[in-house]
N, C-alpha and C. Protein backbone atom coordinates (compact mmCIF):
# COMPACT_ATOMS: atom_id res chain seq x y z
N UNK A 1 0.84 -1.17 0.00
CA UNK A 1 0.00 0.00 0.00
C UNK A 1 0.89 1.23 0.00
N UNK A 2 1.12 1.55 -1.05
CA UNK A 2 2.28 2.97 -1.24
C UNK A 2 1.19 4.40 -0.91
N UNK A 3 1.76 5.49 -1.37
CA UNK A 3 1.37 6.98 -1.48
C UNK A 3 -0.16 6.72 -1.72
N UNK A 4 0.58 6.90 -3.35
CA UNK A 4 -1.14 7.08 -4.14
C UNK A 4 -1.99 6.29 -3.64
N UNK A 5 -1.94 5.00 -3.74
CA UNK A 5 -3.22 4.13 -3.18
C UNK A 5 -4.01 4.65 -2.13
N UNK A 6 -2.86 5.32 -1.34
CA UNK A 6 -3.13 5.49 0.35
C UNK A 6 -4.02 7.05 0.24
N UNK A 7 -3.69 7.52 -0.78
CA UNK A 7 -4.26 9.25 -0.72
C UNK A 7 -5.69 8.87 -1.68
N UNK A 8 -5.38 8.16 -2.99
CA UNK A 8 -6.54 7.50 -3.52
C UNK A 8 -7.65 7.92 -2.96
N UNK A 9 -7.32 6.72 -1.68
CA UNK A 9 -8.10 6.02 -1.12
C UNK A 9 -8.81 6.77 -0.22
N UNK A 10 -8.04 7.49 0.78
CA UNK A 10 -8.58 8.70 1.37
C UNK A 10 -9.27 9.56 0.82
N UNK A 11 -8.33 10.12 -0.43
CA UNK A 11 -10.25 11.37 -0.81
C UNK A 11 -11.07 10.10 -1.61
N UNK A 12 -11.09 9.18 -1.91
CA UNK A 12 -12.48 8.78 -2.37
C UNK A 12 -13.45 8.65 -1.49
N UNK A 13 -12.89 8.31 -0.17
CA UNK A 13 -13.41 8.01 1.62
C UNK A 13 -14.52 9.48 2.19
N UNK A 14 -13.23 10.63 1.60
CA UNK A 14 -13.88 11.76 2.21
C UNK A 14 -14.78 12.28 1.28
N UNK A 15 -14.81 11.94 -0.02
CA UNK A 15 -16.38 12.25 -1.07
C UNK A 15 -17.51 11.96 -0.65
N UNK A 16 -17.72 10.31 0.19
CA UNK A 16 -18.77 9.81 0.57
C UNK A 16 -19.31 10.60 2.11
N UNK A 17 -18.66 11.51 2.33
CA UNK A 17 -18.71 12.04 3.83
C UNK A 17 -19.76 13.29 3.71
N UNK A 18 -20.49 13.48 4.86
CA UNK A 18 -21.09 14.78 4.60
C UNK A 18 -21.45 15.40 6.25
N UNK A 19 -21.61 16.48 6.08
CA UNK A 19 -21.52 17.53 7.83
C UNK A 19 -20.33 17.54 8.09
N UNK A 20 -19.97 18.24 7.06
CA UNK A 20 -18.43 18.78 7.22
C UNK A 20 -17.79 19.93 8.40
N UNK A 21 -17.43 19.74 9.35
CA UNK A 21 -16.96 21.44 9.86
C UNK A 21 -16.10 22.18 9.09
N UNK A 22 -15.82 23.25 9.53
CA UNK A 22 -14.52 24.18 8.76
C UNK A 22 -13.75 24.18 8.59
N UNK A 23 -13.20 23.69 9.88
CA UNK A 23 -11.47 23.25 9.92
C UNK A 23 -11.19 21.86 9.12
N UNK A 24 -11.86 21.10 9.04
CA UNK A 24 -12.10 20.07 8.44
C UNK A 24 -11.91 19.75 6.60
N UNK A 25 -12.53 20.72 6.25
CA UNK A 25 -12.89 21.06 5.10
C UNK A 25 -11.17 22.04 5.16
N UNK A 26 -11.10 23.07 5.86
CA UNK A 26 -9.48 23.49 5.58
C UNK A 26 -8.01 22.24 5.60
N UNK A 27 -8.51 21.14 6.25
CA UNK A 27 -7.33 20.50 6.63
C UNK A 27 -7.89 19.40 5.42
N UNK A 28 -8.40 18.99 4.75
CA UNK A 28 -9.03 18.26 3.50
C UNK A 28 -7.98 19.19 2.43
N UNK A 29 -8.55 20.04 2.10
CA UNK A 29 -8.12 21.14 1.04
C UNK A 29 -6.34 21.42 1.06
N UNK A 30 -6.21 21.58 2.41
CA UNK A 30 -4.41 21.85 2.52
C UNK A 30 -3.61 20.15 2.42
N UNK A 31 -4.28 19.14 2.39
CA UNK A 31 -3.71 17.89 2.04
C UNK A 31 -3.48 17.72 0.71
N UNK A 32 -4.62 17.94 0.49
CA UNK A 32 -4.73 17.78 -1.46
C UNK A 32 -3.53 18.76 -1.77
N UNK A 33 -3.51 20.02 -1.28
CA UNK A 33 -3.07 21.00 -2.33
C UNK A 33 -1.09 20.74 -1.80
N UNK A 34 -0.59 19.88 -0.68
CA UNK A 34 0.51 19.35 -0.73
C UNK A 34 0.46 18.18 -1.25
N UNK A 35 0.09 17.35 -1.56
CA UNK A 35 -0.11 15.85 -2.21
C UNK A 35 -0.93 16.58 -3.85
N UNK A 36 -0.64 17.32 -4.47
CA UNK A 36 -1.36 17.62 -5.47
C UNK A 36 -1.30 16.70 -6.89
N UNK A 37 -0.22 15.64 -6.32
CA UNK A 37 -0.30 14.79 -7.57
C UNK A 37 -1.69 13.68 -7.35
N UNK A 38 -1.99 14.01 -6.31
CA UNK A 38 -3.30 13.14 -6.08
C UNK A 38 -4.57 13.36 -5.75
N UNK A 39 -4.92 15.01 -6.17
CA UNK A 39 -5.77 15.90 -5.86
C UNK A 39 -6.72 15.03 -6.32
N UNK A 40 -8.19 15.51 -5.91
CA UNK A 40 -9.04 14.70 -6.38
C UNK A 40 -10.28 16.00 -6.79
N UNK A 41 -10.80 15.82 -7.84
CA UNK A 41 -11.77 16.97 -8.37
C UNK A 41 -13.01 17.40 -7.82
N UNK A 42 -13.59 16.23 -7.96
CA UNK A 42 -14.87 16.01 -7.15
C UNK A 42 -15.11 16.23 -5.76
N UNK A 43 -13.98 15.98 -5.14
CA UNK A 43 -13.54 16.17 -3.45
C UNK A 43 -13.26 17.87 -3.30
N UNK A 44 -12.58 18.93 -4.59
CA UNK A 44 -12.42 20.15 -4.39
C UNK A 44 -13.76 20.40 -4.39
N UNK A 45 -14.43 19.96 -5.50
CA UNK A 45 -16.22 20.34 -6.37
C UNK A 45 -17.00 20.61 -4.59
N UNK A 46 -16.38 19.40 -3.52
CA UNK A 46 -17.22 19.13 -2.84
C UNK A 46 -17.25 20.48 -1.43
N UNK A 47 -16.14 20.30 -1.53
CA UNK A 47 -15.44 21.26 -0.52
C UNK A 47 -15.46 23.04 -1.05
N UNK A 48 -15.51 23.27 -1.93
CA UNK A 48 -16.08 24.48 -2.67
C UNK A 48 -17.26 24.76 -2.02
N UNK A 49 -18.33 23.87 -2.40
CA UNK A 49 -19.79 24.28 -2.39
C UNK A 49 -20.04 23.98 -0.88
N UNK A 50 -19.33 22.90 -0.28
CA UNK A 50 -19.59 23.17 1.66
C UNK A 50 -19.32 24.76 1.97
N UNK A 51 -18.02 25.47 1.29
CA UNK A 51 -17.57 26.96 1.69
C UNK A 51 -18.62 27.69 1.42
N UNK A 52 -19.28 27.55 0.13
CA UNK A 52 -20.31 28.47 -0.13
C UNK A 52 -21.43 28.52 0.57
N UNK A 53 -21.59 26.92 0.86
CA UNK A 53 -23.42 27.19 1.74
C UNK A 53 -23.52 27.97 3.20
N UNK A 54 -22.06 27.25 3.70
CA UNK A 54 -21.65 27.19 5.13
C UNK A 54 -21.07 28.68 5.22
N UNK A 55 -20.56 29.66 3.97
CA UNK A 55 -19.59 30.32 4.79
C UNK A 55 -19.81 31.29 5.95
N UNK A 56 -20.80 31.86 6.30
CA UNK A 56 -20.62 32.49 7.83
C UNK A 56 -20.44 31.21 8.83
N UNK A 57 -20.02 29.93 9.08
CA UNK A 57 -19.43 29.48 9.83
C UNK A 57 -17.80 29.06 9.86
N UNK A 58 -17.15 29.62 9.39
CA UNK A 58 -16.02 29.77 8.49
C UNK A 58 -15.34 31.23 9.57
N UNK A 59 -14.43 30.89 10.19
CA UNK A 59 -13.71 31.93 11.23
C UNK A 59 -12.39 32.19 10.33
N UNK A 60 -11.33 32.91 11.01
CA UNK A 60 -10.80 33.27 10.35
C UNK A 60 -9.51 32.57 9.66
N UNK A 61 -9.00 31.52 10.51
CA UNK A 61 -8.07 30.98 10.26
C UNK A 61 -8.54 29.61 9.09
N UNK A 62 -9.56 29.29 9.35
CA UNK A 62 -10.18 28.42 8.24
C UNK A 62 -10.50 28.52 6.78
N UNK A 63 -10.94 29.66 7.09
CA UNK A 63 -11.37 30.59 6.00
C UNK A 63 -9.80 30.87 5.12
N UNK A 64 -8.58 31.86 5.53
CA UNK A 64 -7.63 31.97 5.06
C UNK A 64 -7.03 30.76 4.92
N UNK A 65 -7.25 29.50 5.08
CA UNK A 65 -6.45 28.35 4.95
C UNK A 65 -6.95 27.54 3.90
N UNK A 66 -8.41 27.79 4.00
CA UNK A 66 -9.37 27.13 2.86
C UNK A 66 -8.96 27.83 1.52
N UNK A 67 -8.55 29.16 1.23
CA UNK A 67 -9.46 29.49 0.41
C UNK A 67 -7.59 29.82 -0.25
N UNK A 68 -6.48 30.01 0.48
CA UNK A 68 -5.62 29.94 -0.04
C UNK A 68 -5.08 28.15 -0.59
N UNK A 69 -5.58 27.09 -0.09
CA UNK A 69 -5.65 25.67 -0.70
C UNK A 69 -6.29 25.96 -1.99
N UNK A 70 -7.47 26.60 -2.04
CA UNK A 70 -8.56 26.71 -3.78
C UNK A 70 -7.58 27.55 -4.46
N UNK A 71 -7.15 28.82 -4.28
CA UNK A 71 -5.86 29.12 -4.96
C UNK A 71 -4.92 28.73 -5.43
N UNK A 72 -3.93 27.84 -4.65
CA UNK A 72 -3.03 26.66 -4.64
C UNK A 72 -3.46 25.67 -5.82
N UNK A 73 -4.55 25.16 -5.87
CA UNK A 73 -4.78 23.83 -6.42
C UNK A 73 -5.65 24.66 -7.52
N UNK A 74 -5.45 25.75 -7.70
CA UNK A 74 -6.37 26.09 -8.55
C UNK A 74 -7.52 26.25 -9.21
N UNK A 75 -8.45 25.89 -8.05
CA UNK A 75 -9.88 25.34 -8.09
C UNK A 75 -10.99 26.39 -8.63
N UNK A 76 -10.61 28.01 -8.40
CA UNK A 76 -11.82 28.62 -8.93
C UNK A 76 -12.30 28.30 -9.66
N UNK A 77 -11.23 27.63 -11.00
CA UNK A 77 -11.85 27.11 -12.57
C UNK A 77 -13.68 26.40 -11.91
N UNK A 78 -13.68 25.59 -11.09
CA UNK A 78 -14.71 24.70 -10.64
C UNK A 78 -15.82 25.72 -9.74
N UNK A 79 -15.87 26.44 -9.88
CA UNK A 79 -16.93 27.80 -9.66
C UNK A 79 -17.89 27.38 -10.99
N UNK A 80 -17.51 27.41 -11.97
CA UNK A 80 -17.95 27.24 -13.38
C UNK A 80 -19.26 25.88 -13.29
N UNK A 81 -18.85 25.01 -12.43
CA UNK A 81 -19.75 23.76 -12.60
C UNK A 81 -20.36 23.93 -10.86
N UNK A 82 -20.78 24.98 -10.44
CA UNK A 82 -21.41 25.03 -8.97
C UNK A 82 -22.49 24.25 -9.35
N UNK A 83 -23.98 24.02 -8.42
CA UNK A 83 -24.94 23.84 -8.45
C UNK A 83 -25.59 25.14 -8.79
N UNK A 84 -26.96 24.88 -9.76
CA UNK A 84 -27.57 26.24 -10.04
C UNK A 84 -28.52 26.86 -8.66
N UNK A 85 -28.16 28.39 -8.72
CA UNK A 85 -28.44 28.95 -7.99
C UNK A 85 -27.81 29.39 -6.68
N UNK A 86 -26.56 28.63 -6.83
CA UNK A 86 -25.32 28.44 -5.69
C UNK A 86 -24.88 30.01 -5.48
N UNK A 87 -24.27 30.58 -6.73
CA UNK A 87 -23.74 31.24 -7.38
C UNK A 87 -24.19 32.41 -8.23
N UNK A 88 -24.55 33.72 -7.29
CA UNK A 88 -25.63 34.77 -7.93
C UNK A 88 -24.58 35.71 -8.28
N UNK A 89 -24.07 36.20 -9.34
CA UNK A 89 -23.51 36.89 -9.68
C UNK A 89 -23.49 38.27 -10.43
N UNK A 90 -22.78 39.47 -9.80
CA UNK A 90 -23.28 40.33 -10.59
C UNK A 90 -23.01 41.10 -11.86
N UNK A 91 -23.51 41.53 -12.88
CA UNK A 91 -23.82 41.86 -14.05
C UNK A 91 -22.23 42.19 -14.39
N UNK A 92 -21.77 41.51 -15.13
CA UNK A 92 -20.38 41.51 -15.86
C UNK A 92 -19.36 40.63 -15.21
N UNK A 93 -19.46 40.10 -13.84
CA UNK A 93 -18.56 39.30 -12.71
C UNK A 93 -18.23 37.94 -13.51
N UNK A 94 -17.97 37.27 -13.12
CA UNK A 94 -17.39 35.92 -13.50
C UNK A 94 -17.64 35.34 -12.08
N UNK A 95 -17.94 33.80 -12.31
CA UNK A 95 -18.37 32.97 -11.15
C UNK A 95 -17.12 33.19 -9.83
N UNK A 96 -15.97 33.08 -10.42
CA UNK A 96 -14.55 32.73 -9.66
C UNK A 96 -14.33 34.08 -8.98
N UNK A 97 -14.62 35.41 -9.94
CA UNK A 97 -14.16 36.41 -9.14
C UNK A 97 -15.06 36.75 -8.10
N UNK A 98 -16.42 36.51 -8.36
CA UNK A 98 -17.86 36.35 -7.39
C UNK A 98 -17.46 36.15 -6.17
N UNK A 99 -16.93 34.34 -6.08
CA UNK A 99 -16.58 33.68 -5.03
C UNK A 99 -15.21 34.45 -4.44
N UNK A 100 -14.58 34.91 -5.35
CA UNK A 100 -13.58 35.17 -4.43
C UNK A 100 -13.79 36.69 -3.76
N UNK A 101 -14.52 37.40 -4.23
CA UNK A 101 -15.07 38.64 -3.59
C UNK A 101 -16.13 38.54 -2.37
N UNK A 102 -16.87 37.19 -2.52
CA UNK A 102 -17.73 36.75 -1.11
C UNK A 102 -16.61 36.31 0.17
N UNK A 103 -15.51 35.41 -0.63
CA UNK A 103 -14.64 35.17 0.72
C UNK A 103 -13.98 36.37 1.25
N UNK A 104 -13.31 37.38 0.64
CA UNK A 104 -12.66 38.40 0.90
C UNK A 104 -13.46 39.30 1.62
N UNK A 105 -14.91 39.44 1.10
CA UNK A 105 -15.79 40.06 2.14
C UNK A 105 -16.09 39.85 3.69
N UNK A 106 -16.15 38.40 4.03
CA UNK A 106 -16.39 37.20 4.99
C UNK A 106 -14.88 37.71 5.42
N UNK A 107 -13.83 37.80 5.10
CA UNK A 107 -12.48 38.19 6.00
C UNK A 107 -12.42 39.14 6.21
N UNK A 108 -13.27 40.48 5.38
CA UNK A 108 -13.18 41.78 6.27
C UNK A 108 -14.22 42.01 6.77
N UNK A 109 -15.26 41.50 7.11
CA UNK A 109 -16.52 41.21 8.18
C UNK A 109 -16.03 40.70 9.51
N UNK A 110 -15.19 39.87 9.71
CA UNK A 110 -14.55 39.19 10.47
C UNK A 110 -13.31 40.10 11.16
N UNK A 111 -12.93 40.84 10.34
CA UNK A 111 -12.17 41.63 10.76
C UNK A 111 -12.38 43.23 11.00
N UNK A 112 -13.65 43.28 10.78
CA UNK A 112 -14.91 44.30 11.43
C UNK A 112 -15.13 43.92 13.27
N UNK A 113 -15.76 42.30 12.71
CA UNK A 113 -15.61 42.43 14.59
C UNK A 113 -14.98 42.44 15.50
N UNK A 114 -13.90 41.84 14.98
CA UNK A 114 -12.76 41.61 15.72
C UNK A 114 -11.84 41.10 15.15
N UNK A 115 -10.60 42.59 15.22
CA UNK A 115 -9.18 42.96 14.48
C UNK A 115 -8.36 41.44 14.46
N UNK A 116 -8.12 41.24 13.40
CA UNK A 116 -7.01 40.16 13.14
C UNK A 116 -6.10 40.75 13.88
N UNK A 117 -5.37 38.98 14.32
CA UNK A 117 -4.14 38.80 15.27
C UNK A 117 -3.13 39.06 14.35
N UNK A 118 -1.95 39.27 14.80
CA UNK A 118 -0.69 39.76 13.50
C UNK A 118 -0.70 38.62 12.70
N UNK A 119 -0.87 37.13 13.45
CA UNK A 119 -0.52 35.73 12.37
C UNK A 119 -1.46 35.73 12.01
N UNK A 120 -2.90 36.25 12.11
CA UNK A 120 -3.74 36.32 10.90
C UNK A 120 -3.40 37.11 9.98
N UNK A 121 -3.49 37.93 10.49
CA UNK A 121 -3.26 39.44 9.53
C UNK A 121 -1.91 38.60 8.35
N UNK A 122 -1.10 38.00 8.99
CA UNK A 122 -0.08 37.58 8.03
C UNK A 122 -0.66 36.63 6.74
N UNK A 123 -1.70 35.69 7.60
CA UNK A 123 -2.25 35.15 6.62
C UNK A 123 -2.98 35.15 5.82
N UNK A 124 -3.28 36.75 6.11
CA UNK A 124 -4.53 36.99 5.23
C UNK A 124 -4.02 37.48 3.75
N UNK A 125 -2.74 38.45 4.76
CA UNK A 125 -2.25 39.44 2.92
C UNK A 125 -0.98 37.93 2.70
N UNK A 126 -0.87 36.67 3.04
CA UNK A 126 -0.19 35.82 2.04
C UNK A 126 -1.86 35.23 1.12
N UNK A 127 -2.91 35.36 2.08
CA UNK A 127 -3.86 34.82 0.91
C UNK A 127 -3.60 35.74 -0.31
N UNK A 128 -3.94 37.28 -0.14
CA UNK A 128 -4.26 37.98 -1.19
C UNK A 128 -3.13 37.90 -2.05
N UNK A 129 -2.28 37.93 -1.42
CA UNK A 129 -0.87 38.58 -2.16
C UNK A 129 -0.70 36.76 -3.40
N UNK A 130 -1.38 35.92 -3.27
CA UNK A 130 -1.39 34.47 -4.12
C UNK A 130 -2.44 35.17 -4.93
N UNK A 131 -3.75 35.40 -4.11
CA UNK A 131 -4.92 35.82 -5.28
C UNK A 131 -4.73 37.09 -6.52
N UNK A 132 -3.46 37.72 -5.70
CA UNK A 132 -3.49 38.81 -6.74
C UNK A 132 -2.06 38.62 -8.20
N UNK A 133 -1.11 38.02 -7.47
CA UNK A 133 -0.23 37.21 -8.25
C UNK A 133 -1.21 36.25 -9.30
N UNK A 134 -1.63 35.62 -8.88
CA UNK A 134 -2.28 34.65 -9.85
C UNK A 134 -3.06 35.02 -10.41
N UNK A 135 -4.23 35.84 -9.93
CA UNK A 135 -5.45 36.16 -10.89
C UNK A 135 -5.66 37.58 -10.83
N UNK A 136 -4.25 38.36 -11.64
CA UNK A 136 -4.48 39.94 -12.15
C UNK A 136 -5.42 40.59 -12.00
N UNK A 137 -5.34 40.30 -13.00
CA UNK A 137 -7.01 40.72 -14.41
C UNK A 137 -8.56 40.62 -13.26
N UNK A 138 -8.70 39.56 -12.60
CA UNK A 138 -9.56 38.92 -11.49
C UNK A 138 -9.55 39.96 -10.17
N UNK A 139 -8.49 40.09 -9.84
CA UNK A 139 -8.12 41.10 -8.64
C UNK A 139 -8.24 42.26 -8.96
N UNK A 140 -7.93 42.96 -9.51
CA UNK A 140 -8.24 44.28 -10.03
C UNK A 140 -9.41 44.46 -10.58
N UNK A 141 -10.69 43.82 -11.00
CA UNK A 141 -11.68 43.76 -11.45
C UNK A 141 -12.91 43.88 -10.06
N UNK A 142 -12.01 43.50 -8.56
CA UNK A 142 -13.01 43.67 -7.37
C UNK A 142 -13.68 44.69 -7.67
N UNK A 143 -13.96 44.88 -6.63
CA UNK A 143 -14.84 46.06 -6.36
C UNK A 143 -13.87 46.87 -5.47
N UNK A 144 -14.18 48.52 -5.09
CA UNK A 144 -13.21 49.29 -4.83
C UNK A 144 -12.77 48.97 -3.18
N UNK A 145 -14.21 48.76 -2.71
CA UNK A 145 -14.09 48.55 -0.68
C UNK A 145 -13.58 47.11 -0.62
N UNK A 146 -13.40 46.04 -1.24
CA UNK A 146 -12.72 45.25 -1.18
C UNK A 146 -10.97 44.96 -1.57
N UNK A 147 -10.65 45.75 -2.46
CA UNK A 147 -9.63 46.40 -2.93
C UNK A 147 -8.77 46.62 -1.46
N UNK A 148 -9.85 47.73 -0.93
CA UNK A 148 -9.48 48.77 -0.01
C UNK A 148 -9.23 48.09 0.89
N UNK A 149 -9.79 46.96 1.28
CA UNK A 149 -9.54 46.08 2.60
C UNK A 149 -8.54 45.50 2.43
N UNK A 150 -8.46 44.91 1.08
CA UNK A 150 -6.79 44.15 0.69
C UNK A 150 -6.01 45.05 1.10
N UNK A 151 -6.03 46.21 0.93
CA UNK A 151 -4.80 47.34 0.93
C UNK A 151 -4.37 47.03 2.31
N UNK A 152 -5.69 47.58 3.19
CA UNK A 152 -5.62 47.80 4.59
C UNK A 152 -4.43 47.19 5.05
N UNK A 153 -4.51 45.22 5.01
CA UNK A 153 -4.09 44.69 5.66
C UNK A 153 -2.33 44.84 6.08
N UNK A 154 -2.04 45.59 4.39
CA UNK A 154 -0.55 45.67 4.97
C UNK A 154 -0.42 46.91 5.39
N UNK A 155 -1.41 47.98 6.15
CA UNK A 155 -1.11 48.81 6.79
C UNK A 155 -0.25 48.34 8.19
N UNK A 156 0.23 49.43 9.00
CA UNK A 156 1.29 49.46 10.16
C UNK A 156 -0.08 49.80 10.87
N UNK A 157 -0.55 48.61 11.90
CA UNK A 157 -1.66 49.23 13.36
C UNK A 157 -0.79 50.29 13.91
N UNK A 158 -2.23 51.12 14.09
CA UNK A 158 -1.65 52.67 14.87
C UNK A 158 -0.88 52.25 16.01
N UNK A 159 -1.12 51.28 17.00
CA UNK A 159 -0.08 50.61 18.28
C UNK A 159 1.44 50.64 17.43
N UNK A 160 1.84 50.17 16.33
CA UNK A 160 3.25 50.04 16.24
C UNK A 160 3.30 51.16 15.50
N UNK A 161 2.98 52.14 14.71
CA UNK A 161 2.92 53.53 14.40
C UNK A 161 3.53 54.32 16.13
N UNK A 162 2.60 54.22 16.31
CA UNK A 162 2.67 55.22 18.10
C UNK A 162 4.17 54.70 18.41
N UNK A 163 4.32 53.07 18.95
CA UNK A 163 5.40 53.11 19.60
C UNK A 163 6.61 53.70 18.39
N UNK A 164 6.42 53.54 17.48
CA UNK A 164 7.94 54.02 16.72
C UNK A 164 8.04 55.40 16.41
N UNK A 165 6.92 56.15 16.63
CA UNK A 165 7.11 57.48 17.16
C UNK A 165 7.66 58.07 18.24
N UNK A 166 7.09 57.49 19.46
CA UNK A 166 7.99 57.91 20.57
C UNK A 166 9.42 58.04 21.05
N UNK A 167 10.09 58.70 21.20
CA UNK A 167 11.62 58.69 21.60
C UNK A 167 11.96 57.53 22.39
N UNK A 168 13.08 57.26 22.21
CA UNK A 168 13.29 56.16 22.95
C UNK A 168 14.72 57.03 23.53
N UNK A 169 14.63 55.75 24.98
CA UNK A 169 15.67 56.61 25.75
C UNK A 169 17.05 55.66 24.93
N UNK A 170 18.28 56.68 25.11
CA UNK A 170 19.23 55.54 24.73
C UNK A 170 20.47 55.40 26.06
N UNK A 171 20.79 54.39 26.09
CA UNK A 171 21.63 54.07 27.88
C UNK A 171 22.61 54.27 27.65
């Protein structure tokens, strides 16, 4: 029983599965997308559309872990074959940039209520900084307050602004 058999075998296991949690569905997605010679399609197809139904249960570290794996493995293409009605999009959008403007929203909602930790915050602008490397044309096509939130993240919090203002004594 080598690799493949063994990974095979596993996502064919986790297709038949359903009541997925979040983290779950993130630690599914970040397997595939390191084992990507054994990704499985139907298992992304599956894990896509859990993100979409489910996503306000989707916190923050799940969310940036999930959605940088669909990046990774390249999955927006599979936006294209959602279920109808999954996927309401608006007038000129594309399914992929849709979805990826609902997750990016869901991370600055989240970060409305409560400010990302710095290792989020890190993980959030390595999500974008993949989404915007990879899909140009896609990223620049957001919308402007989402844009704006990408920007945000690599702002300096006013806390480390302040302290590097202040004089420091020298001994």
């Amino acid at each position: 029983y080598g690799g493949p058999d063994l990974y095979d075998r596993f996502f064919d296991e986790m297709v038949l599965r359903d009541k997925w949690e979040s983290q779950a569905v993130a630690q599914v997605l970040d397997t595939m997308r390191r084992k990507q010679l054994h990704s499985h399609d139907a298992l992304i197809r599956l894990m896509l559309e859990h993100m979409l139904r489910n996503l306000d249960q989707y916190t923050v570290h799940p969310l940036t872990q999930a959605v940088y794996c669909l990046l990774e493995l390249e999955a927006l293409d599979f936006t294209e074959s959602m279920p109808p009605g999954l996927i309401v999009t608006e007038e000129g959008e594309t399914p992929s940039r849709w979805v990826m403007r609902l997750f990016l929203e869901r991370l600055r909602n989240l970060h409305e209520l409560v400010p990302l930790t710095p290792i989020q915050r890190l993980h959030a602008q390595h999500l974008v900084r993949t989404y915007r490397y990879g899909n140009e044309i896609d990223y620049n096509m957001q919308p402007h307050a989402v844009k704006a939130f990408c920007r945000s993240l690599y702002d300096v919090p006013a806390s480390v602004a302040a302290s590097l203002a202040r004089p420091h004594r020298r001994r």
